[in-house]
Protein backbone atom coordinates (compact mmCIF):
# COMPACT_ATOMS: atom_id res chain seq x y z
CA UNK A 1 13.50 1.17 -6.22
CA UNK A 2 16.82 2.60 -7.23
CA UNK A 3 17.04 6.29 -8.86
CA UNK A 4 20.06 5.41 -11.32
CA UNK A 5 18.34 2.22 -13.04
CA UNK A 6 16.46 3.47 -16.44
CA UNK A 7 12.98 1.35 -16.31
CA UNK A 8 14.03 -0.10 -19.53
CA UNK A 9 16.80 -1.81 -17.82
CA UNK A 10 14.43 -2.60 -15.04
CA UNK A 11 11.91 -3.98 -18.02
CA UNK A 12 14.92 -6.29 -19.25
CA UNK A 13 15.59 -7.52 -15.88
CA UNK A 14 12.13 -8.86 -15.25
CA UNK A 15 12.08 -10.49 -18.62
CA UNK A 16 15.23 -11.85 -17.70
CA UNK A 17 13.97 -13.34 -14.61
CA UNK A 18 11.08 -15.43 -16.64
CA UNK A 19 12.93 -17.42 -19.19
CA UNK A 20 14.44 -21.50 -18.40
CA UNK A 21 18.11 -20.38 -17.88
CA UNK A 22 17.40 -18.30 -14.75
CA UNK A 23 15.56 -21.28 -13.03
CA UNK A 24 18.76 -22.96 -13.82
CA UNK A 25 21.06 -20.32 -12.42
CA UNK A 26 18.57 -19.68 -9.53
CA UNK A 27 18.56 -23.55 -8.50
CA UNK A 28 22.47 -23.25 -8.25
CA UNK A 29 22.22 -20.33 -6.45
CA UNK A 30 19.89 -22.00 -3.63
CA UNK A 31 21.95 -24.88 -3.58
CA UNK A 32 25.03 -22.68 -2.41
CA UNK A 33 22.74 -20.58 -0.10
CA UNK A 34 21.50 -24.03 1.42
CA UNK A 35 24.73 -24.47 2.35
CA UNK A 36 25.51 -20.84 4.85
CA UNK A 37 25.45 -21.36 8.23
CA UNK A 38 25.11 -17.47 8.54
CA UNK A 39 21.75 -15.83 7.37
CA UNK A 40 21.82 -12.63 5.30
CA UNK A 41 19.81 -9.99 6.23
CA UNK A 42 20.05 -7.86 3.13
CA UNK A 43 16.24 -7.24 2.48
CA UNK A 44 14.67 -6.42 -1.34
CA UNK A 45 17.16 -3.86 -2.04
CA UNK A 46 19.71 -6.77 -2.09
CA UNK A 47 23.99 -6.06 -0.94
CA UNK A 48 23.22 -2.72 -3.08
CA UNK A 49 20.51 -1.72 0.12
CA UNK A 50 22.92 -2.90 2.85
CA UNK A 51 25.53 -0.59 0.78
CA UNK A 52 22.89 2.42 0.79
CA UNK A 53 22.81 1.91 4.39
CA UNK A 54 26.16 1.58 5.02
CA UNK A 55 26.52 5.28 3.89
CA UNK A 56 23.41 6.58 5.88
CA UNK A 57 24.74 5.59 8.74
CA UNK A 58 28.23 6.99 8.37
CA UNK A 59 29.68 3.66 8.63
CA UNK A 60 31.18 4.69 5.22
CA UNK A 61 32.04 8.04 3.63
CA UNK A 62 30.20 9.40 0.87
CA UNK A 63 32.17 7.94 -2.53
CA UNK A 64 34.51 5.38 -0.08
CA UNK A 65 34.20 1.89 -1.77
CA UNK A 66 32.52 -0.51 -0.43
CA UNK A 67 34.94 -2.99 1.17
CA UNK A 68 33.45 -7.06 0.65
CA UNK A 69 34.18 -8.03 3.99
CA UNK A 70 32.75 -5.39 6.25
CA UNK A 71 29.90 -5.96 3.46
CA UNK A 72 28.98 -9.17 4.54
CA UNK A 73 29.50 -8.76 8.12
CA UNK A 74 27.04 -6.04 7.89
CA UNK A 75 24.75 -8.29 6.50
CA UNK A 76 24.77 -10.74 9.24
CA UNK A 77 23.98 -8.23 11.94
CA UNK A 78 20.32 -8.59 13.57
CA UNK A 79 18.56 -5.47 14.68
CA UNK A 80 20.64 -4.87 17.78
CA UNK A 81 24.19 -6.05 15.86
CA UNK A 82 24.65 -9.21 16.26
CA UNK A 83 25.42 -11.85 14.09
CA UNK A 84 23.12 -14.62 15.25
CA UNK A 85 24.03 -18.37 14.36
CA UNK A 86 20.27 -19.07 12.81
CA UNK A 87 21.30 -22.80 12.57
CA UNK A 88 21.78 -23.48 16.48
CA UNK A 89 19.14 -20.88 17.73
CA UNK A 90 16.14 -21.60 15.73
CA UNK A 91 16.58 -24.94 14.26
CA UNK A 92 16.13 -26.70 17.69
CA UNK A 93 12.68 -24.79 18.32
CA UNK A 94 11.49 -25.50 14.86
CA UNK A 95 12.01 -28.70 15.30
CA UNK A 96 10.16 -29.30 18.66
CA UNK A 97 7.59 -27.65 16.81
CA UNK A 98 7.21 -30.12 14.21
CA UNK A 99 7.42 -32.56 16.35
CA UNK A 100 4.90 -31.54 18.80
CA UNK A 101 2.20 -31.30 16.05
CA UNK A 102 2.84 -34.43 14.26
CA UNK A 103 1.97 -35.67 17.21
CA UNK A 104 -1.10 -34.37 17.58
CA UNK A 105 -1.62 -35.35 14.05
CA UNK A 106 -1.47 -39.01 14.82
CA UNK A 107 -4.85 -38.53 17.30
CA UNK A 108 -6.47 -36.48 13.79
CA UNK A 109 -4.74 -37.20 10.52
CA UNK A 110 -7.67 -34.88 8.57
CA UNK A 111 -6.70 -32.28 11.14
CA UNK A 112 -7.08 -29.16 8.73
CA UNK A 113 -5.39 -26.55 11.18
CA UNK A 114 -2.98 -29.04 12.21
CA UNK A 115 -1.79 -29.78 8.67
CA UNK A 116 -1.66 -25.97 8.30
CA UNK A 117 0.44 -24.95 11.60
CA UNK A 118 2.93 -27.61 10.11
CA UNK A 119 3.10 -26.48 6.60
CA UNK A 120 3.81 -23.02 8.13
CA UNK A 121 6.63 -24.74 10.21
CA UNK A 122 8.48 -26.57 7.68
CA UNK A 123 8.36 -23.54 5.42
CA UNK A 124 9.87 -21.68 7.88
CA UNK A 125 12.36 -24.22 8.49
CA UNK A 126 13.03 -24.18 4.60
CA UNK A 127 11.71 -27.63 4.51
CA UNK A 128 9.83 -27.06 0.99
CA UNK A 129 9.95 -30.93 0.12
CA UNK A 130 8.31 -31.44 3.13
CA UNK A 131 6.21 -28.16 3.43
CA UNK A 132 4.62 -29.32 -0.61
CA UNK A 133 3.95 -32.89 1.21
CA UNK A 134 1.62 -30.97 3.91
CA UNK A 135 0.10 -28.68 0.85
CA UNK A 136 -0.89 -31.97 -1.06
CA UNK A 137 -2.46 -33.78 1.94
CA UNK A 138 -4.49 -29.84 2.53
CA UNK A 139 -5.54 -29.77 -1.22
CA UNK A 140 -6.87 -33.43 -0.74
CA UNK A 141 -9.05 -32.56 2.20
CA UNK A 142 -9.79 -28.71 1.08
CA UNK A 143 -9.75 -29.41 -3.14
CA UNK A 144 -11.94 -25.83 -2.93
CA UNK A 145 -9.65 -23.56 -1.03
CA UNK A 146 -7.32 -22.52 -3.95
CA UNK A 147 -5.01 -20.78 -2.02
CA UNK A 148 -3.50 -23.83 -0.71
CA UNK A 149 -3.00 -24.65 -4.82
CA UNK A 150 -1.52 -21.34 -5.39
CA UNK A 151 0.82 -21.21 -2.35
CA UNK A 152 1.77 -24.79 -3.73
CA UNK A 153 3.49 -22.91 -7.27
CA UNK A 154 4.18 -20.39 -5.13
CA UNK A 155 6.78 -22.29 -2.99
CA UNK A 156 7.64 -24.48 -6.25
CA UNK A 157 8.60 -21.26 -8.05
CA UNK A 158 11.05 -20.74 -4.83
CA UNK A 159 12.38 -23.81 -5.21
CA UNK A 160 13.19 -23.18 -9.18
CA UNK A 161 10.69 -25.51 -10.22
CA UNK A 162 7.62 -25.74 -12.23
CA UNK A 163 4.06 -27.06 -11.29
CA UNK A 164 0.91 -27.41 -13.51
CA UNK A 165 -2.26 -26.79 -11.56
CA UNK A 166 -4.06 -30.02 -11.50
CA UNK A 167 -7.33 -28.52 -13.18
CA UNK A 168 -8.46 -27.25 -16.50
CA UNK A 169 -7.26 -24.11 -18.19
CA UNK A 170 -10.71 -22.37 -17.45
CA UNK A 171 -11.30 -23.87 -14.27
CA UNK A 172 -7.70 -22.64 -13.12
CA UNK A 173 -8.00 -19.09 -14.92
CA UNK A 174 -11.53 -18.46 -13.14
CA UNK A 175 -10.44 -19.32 -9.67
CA UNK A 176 -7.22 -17.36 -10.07
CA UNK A 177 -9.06 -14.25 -10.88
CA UNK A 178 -11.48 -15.07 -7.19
CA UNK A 179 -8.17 -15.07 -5.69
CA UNK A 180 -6.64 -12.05 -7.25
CA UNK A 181 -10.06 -10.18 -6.36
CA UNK A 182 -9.69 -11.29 -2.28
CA UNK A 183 -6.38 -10.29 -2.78
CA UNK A 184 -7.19 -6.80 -4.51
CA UNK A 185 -9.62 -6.70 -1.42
CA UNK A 186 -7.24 -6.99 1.79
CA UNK A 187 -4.62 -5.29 -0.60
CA UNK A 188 -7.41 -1.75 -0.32
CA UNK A 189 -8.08 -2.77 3.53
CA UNK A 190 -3.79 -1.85 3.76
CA UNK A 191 -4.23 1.16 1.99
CA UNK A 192 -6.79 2.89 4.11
CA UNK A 193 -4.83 1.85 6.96
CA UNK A 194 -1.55 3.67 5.18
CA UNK A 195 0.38 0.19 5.42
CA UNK A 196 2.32 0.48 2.36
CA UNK A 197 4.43 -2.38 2.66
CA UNK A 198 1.74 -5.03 2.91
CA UNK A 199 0.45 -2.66 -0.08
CA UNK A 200 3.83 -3.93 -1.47
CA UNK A 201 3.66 -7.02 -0.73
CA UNK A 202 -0.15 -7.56 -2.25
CA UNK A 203 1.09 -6.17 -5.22
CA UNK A 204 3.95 -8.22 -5.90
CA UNK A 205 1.51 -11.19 -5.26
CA UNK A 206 -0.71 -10.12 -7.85
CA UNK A 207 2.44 -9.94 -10.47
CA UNK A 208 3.56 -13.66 -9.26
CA UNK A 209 -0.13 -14.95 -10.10
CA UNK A 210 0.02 -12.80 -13.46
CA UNK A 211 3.07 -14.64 -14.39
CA UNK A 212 1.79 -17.83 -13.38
CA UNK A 213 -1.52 -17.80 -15.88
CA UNK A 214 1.14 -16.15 -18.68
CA UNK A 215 -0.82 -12.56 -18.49
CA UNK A 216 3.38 -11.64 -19.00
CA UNK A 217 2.49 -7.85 -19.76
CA UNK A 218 0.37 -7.20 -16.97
CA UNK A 219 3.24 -8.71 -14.59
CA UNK A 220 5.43 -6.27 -16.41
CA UNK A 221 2.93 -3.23 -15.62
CA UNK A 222 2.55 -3.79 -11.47
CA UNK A 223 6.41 -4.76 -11.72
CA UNK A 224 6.83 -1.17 -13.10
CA UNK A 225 4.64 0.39 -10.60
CA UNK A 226 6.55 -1.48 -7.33
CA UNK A 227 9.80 0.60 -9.25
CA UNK A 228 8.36 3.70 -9.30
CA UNK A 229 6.76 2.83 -5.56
């Protein structure tokens, strides 16, 4: 990802990122973010990216220090340079949105695309709280369409939390490994069709299930191969 970090660095930094004291740190962190009005568009790459950038577009000279303010204004900026107030553009449409389908909901309460179109919603809207409440009514109806489980830790992991699947150690480990093998699937569909960044994105999938059953080295390994990527 970045020429100057030494993968053993890199290696530290993932382990890092799996121990108690970062979920700590990381809940603080969200708590503060919850609270922007303004949305940062800084990508994977982090400030350090919108930096990089910065100098490829000759908004700053090669060497010049980075100054902290046009830094963040940078990272406000849409596509076309704006700086778009997410909380009075979006929020209202979200909104109707959930609103619109909870009404529909009230005709169909087992309503499995329903449920879904709102759990998308509401994780959009950064409702997780209520996005989880939608997963556990979906697992309910659907108790053998894992994903629903898995995007469940997925969005508790987000949220700085931990979740214990609510089935036995081999039960969970099997179906993990059917879900890693669709993924592996549609991950070599993106490959023939050259799109590395769902490639990317597959991958890094993968590595959050990996963690998730404790298989800690082979996270480690496709962590190491998004660097080198």
């Amino acid at each position: 990802m970045y020429d100057f970090i030494e993968l053993s660095d890199w290696q530290s930094f993932v382990i890092s990122r799996l121990i108690t004291e970062w979920q700590e740190i990381h809940e603080v962190q969200k708590e503060r973010q919850s609270k922007c009005k303004f949305y940062h568009r800084t990508g994977r790459k982090g400030y350090l990216g919108v930096a990089e950038d910065l100098h490829e577009k000759n908004v700053l000279e090669k060497g010049e220090e980075v100054d902290r303010a046009l830094l963040w204004k940078y990272a406000c900026e849409d596509k076309i340079g704006k700086i778009v107030d997410e909380e009075s553009t979006d929020s209202v449409t979200i909104e109707e949105k959930d609103r619109l389908i909870e009404e529909q909901l009230t005709q169909d309460h087992n309503d499995v695309e329903g449920l879904r179109s709102l759990m998308e919603v509401r994780i959009k809207a950064h409702k997780l709280t209520e996005a989880i409440q939608v997963l556990d009514r979906l697992i309910e109806l659907e108790p053998e369409e894992y994903e629903c489980q898995l995007l469940k830790a997925n969005v508790h992991s987000y949220m700085g939390l931990s979740w214990s699947f609510d089935v036995s150690v081999s039960q969970s480990a099997e179906k993990l490994e059917n879900v890693v093998k669709r993924v592996e699937e549609a991950m070599e569909g993106c490959k023939k069709q050259e799109n590395k960044s769902d490639v990317r994105d597959f991958k890094l999938l993968i590595a959050q299930i990996r963690v998730m059953d404790s298989n800690y080295s082979e996270a480690l390994k496709l962590y190491q191969e998004l660097v080198r990527e």
